[in-house]
C-alpha atoms as a PDB file:
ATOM      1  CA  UNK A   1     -21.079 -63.721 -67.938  1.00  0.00           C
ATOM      2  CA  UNK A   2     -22.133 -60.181 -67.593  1.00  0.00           C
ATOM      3  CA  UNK A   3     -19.595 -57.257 -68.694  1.00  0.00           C
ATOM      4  CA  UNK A   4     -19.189 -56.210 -65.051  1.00  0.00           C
ATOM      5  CA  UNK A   5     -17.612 -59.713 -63.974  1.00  0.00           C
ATOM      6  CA  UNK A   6     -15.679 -59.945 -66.836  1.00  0.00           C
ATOM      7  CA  UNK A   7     -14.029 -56.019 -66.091  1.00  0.00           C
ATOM      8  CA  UNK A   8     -14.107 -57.607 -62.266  1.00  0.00           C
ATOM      9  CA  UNK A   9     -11.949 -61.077 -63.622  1.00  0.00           C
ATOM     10  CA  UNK A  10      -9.611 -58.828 -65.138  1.00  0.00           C
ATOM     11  CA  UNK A  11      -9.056 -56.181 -62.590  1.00  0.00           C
ATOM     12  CA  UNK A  12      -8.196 -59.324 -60.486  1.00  0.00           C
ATOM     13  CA  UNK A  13      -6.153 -61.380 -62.689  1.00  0.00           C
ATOM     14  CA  UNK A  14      -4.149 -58.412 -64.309  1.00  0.00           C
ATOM     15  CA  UNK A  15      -2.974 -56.788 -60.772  1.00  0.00           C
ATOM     16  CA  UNK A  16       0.168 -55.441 -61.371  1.00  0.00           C
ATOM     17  CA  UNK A  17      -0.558 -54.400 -65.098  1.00  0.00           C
ATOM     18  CA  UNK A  18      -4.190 -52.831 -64.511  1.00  0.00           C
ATOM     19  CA  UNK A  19      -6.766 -52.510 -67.190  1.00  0.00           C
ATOM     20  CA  UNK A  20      -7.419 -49.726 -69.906  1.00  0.00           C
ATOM     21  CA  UNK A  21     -10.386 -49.486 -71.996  1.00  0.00           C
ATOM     22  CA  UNK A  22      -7.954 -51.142 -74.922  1.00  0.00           C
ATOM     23  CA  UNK A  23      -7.759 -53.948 -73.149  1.00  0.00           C
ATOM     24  CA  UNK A  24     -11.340 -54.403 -72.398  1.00  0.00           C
ATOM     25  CA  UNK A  25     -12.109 -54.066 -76.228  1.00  0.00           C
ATOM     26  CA  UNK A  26     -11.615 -57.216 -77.005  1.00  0.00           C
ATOM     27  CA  UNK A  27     -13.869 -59.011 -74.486  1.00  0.00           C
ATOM     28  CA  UNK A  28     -16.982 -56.859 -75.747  1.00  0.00           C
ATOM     29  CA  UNK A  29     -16.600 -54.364 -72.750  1.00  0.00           C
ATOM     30  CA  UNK A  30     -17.046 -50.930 -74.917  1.00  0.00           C
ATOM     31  CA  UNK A  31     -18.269 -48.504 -71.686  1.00  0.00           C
ATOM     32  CA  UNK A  32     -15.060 -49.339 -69.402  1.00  0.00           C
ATOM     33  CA  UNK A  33     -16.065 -46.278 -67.532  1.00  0.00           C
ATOM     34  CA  UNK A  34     -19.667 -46.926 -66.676  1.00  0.00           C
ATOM     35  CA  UNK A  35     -19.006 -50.889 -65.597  1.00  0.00           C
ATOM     36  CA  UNK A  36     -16.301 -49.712 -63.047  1.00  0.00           C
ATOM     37  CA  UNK A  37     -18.740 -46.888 -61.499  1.00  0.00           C
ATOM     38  CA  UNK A  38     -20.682 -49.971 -61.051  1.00  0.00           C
ATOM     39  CA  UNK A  39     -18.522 -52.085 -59.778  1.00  0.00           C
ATOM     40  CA  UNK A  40     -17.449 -48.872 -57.035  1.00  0.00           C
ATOM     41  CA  UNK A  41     -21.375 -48.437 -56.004  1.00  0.00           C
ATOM     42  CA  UNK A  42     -21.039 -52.106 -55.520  1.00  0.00           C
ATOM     43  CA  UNK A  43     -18.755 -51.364 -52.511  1.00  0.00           C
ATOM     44  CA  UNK A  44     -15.501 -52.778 -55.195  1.00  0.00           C
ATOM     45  CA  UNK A  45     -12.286 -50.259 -54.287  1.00  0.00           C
ATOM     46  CA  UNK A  46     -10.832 -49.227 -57.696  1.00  0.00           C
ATOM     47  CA  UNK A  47      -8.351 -46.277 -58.687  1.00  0.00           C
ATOM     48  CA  UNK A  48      -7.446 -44.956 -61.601  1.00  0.00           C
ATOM     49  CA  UNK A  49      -4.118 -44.158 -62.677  1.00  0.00           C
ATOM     50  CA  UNK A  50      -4.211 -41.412 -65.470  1.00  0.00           C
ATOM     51  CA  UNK A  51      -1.609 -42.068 -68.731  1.00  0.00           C
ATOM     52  CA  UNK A  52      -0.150 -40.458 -71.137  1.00  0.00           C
ATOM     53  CA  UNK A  53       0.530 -42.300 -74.408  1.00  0.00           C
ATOM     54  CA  UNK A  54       0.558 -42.043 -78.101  1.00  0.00           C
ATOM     55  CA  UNK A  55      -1.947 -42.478 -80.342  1.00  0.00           C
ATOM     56  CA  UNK A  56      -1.655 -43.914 -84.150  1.00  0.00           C
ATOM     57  CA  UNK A  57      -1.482 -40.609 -85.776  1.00  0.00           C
ATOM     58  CA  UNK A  58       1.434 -39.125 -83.059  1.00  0.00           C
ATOM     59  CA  UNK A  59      -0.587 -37.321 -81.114  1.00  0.00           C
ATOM     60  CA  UNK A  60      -0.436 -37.460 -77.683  1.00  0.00           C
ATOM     61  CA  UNK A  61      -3.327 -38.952 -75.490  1.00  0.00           C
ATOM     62  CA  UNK A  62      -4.893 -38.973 -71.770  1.00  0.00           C
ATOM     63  CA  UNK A  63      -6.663 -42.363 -70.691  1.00  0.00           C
ATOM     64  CA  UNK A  64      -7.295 -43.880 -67.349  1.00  0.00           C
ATOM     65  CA  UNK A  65      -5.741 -47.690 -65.783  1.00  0.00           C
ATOM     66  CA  UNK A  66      -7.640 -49.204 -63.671  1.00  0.00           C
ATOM     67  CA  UNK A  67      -6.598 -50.943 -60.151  1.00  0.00           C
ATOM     68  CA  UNK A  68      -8.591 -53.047 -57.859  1.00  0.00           C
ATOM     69  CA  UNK A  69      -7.374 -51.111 -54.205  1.00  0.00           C
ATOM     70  CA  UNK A  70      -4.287 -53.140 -52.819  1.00  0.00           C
ATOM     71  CA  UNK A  71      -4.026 -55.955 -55.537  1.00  0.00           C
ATOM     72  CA  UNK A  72      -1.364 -54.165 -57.095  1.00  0.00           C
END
């Protein structure tokens, strides 16, 4: 299984949660980024919905969740 199905499995399975690069972590998937761009030339509608959280030290943090188009 290549890292682009896997980020494609869990963009399906986790629809109304999404998927951040912390979650893709621990399935070996350390370019979240790069394997949706491919997954988007593929012709696969994603969006990203930009966060705002807190990191370990308290300070506060931008990152991206992902959405396959309409599965949410």
């Amino acid at each position: 299984m290549n890292q682009e199905t896997i980020v494609l499995s869990a963009l399906k399975t986790r629809t109304s949660k999404g998927i951040t690069q912390a979650d893709m972590l621990s399935h070996g998937v350390f370019r979240l980024a790069a394997r949706i761009n491919d997954l988007r030339s593929k012709g696969h509608e994603i969006y990203c919905q930009p966060e705002i959280g807190v990191n370990q030290y308290g300070n506060q943090v931008r990152y991206g969740r992902y959405f396959l188009q309409g599965e949410n």
